[in-house]
Protein backbone atom coordinates (compact mmCIF):
# COMPACT_ATOMS: atom_id res chain seq x y z
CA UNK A 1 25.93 58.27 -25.06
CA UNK A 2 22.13 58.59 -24.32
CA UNK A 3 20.94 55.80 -21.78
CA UNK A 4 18.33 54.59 -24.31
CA UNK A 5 21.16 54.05 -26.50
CA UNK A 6 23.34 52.10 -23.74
CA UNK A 7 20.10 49.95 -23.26
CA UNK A 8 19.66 49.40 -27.17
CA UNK A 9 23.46 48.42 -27.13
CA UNK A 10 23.49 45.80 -24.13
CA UNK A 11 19.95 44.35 -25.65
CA UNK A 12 22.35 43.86 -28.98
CA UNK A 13 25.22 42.06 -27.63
CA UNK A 14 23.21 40.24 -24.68
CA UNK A 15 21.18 38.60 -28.45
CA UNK A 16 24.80 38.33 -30.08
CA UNK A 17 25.54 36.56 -27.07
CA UNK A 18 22.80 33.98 -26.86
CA UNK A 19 22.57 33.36 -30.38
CA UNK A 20 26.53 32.88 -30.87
CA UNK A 21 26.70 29.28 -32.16
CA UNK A 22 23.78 30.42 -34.48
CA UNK A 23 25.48 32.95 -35.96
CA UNK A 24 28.99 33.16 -36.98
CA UNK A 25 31.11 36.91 -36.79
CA UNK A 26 31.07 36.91 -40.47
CA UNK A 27 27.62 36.57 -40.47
CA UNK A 28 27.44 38.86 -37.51
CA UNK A 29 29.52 41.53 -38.95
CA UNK A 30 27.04 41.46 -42.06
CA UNK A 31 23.96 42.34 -40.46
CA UNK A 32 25.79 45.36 -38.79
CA UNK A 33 27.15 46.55 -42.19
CA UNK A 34 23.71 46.17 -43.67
CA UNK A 35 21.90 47.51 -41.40
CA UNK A 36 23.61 50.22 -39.68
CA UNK A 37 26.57 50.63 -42.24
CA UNK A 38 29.45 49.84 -38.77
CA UNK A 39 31.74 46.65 -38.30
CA UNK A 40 31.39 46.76 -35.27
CA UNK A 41 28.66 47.24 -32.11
CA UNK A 42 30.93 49.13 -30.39
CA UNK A 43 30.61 52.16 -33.34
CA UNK A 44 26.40 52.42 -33.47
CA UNK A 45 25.94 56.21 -32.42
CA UNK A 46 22.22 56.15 -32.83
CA UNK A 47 19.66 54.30 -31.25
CA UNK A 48 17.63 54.54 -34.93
CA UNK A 49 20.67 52.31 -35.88
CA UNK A 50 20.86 49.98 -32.83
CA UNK A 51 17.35 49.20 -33.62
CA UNK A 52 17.51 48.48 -36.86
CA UNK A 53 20.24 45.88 -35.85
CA UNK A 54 17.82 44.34 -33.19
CA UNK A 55 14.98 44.45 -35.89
CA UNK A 56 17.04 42.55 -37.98
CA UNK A 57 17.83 39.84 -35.47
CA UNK A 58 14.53 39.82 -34.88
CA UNK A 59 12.61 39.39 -38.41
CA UNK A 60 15.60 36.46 -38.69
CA UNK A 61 14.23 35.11 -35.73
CA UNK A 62 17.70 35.05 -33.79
CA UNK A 63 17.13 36.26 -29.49
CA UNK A 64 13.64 35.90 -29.59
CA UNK A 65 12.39 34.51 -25.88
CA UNK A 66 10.08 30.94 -26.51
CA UNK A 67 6.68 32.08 -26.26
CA UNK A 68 5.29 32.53 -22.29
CA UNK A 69 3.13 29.50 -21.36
CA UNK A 70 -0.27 30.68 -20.81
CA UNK A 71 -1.53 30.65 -16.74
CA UNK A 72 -4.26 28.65 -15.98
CA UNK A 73 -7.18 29.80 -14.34
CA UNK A 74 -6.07 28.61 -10.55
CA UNK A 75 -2.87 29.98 -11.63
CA UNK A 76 -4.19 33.03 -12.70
CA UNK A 77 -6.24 33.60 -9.64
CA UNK A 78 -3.07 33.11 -7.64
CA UNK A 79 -1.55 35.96 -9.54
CA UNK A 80 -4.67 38.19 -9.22
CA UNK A 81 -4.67 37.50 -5.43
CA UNK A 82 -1.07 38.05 -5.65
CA UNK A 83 -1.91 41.68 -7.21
CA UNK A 84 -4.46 42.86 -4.34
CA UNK A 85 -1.59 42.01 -1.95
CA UNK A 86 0.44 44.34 -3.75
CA UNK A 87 -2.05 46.99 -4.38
CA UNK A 88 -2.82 46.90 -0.36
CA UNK A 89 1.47 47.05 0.21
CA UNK A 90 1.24 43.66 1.93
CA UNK A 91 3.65 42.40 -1.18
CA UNK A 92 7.43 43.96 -1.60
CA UNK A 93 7.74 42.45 -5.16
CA UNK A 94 4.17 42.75 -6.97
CA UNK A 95 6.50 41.04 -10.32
CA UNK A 96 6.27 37.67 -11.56
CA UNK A 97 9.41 36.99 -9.49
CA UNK A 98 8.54 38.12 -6.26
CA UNK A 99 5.31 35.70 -6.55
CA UNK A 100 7.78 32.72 -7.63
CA UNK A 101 10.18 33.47 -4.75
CA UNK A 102 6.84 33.61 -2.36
CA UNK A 103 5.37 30.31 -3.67
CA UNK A 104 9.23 28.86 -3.66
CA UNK A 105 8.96 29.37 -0.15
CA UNK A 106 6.06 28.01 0.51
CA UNK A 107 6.16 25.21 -1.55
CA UNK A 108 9.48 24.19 -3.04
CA UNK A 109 8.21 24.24 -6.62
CA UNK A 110 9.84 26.56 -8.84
CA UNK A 111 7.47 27.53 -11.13
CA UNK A 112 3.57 27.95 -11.21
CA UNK A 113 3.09 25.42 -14.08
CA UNK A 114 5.46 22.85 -11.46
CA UNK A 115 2.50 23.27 -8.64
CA UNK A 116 -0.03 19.70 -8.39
CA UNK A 117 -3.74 20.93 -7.94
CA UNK A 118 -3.55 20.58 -4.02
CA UNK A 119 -0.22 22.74 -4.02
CA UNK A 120 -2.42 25.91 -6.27
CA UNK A 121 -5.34 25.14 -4.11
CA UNK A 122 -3.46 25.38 -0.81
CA UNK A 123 -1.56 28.72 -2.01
CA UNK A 124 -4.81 30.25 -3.12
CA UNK A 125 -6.45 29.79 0.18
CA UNK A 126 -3.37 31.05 1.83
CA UNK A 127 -3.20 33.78 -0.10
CA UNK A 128 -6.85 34.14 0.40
CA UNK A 129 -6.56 34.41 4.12
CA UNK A 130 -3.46 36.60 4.34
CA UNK A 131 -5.34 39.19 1.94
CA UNK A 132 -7.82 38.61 4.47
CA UNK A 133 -5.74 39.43 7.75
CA UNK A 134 -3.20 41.73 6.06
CA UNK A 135 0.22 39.49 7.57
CA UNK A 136 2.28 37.17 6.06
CA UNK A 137 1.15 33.25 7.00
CA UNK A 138 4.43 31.01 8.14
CA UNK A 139 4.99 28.19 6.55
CA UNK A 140 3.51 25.66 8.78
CA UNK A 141 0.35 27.26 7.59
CA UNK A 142 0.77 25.98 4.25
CA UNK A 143 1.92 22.58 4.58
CA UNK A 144 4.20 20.90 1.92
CA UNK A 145 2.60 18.77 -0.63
């Protein structure tokens, strides 16, 4: 089995998965017949017919992620200053996650969209001046808001 096909095959069951009150295993076991002509996930032999599975979940609208909240513009200068950080290798995690984990620590807010104005405006600055001095600032340089 071809690791694009081991991929295709864990994206199927992790949407089986999170769509399982949704969808019953009769219903379930329908789609695969339809689409890829198996009764079961476990006999797809072809990423062609894994994908046609997913496409199917998909055009029915099942294991779709809720559309991404746009960034705001503060919030999407703190990811571009989060980007030059990684493009100079001050940054281990240039993702989404490692910039959540950063402003977690900073902060104690979760998410970017949790931050009040003076929490984005004090992470921009102190993102500001560590792009500027190439180090990490502590935390008692960004006090909690």
């Amino acid at each position: 089995m071809t690791p694009v096909l081991q991929s295709r095959l864990r994206q199927l069951r992790a949407i089986r998965h999170k769509v399982g009150e949704q969808l019953d295993d009769d219903a379930y076991r329908d789609i695969l017949q339809r689409c890829a002509g198996v009764a079961s996930s476990t006999q797809i032999r072809s990423v062609a017919k894994a994908e046609a599975v997913i496409d199917e979940f998909r055009r029915l609208g099942l294991g779709t992620p809720p559309p991404r909240k746009s960034l705001s513009p503060q919030q999407k200068k703190i990811w571009s200053l989060w980007q030059q950080l990684a493009d100079k290798g001050q940054v281990r995690d240039r993702r989404m996650a490692g910039l959540l984990a950063w402003v977690k620590r900073q902060t104690g807010v979760d998410a970017l969209s949790f931050m009040t104005w003076p929490q984005e405006h004090q992470v921009t600055e102190s993102l500001k001046r560590w792009l500027a001095r190439g180090v990490e600032p502590t935390a008692a340089e960004v006090p909690h808001a």
